[in-house]
Protein backbone atom coordinates (compact mmCIF):
# COMPACT_ATOMS: atom_id res chain seq x y z
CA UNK A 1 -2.07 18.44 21.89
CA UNK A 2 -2.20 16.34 18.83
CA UNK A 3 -1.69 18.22 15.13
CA UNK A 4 -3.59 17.09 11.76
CA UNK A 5 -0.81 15.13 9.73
CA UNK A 6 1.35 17.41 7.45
CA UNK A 7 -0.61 18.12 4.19
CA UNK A 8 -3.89 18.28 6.11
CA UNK A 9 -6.33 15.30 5.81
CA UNK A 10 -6.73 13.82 2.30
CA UNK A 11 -9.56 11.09 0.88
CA UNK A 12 -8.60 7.91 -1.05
CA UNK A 13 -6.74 8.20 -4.57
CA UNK A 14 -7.74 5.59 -6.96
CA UNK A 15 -4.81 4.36 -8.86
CA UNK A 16 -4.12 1.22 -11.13
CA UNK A 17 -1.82 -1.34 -10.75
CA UNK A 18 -0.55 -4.62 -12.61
CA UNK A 19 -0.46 -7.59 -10.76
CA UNK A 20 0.65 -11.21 -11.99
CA UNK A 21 -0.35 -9.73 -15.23
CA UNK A 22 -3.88 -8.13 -14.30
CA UNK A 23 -4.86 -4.51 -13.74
CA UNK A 24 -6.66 -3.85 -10.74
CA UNK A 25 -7.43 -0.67 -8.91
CA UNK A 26 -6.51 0.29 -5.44
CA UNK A 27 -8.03 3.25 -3.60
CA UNK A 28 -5.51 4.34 -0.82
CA UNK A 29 -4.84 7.85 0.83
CA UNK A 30 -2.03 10.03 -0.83
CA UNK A 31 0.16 9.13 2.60
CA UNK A 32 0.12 5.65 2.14
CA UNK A 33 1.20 5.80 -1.90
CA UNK A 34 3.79 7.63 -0.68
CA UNK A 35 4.90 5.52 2.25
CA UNK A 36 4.37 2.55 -0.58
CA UNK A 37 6.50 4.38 -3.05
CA UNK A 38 9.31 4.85 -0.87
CA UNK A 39 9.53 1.39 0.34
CA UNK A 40 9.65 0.53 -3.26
CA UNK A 41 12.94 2.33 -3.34
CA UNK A 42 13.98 0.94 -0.25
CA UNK A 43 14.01 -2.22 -1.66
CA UNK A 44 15.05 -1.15 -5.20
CA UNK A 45 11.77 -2.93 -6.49
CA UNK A 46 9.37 -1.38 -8.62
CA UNK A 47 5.91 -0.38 -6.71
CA UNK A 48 3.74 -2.74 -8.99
CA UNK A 49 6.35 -5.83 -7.61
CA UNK A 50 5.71 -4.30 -3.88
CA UNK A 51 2.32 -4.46 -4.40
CA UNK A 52 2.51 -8.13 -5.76
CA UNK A 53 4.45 -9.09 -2.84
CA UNK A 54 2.55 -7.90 -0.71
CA UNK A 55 -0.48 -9.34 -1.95
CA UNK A 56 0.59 -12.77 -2.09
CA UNK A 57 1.49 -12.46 1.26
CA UNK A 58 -2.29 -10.89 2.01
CA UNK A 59 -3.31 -14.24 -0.18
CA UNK A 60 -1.88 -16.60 2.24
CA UNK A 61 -3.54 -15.09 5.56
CA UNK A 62 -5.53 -17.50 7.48
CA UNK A 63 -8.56 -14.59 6.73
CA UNK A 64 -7.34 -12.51 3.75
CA UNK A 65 -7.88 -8.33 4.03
CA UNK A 66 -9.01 -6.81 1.10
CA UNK A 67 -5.67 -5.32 -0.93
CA UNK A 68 -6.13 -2.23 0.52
CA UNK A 69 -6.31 -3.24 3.86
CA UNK A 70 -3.12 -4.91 3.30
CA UNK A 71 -1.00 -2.56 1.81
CA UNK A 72 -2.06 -0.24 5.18
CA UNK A 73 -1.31 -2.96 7.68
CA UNK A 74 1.87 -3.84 6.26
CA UNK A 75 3.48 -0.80 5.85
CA UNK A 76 2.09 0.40 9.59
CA UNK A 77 4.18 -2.94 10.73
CA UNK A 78 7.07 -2.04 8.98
CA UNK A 79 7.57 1.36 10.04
CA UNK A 80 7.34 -0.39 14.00
C-alpha cells in the first residue's frame, strides 16, 4: 500500500524571490521549498542564487518550463 507523504498533502506557497536583480513570485508546495532550501545548503549557496541558477539553466531549454516547473524537475533529477 502506498502512504500520503509525511505532513499530509499541502497546496502551493507563494513566496518571493530576487533574481538578476528582480522580484518575482514563485508558487511551489511546502516539500519542494524545502527540498530547494536544503540543496541551497548543499551547495553553500544562498536559495535566491539556486533559484537564479536554476533559471538560467530553465532559460536555455530548447522549450523553456515556466520557473516553477523548473525548480520541480530539477530537483526530482537530482535526487535520481
Amino acid at each position: 500500500m502506498i502512504a500520503p507523504p509525511r505532513g499530509g498533502f499541502a497546496g502551493p506557497v507563494k513566496r518571493s524571490i530576487t533574481i538578476a536583480g528582480h522580484q518575482t513570485s514563485i508558487s511551489l508546495e511546502p516539500i519542494f521549498w524545502q527540498a530547494l532550501e536544503r540543496e541551497a545548503v548543499r551547495l553553500g549557496l544562498p536559495l535566491s542564487a539556486l533559484v537564479a541558477e536554476i533559471d538560467a539553466l530553465r532559460i536555455v531549454a530548447d522549450v523553456p518550463p515556466n520557473l516553477a516547473s523548473a525548480l520541480r524537475s530539477w530537483l526530482f533529477a537530482s535526487s535520481t
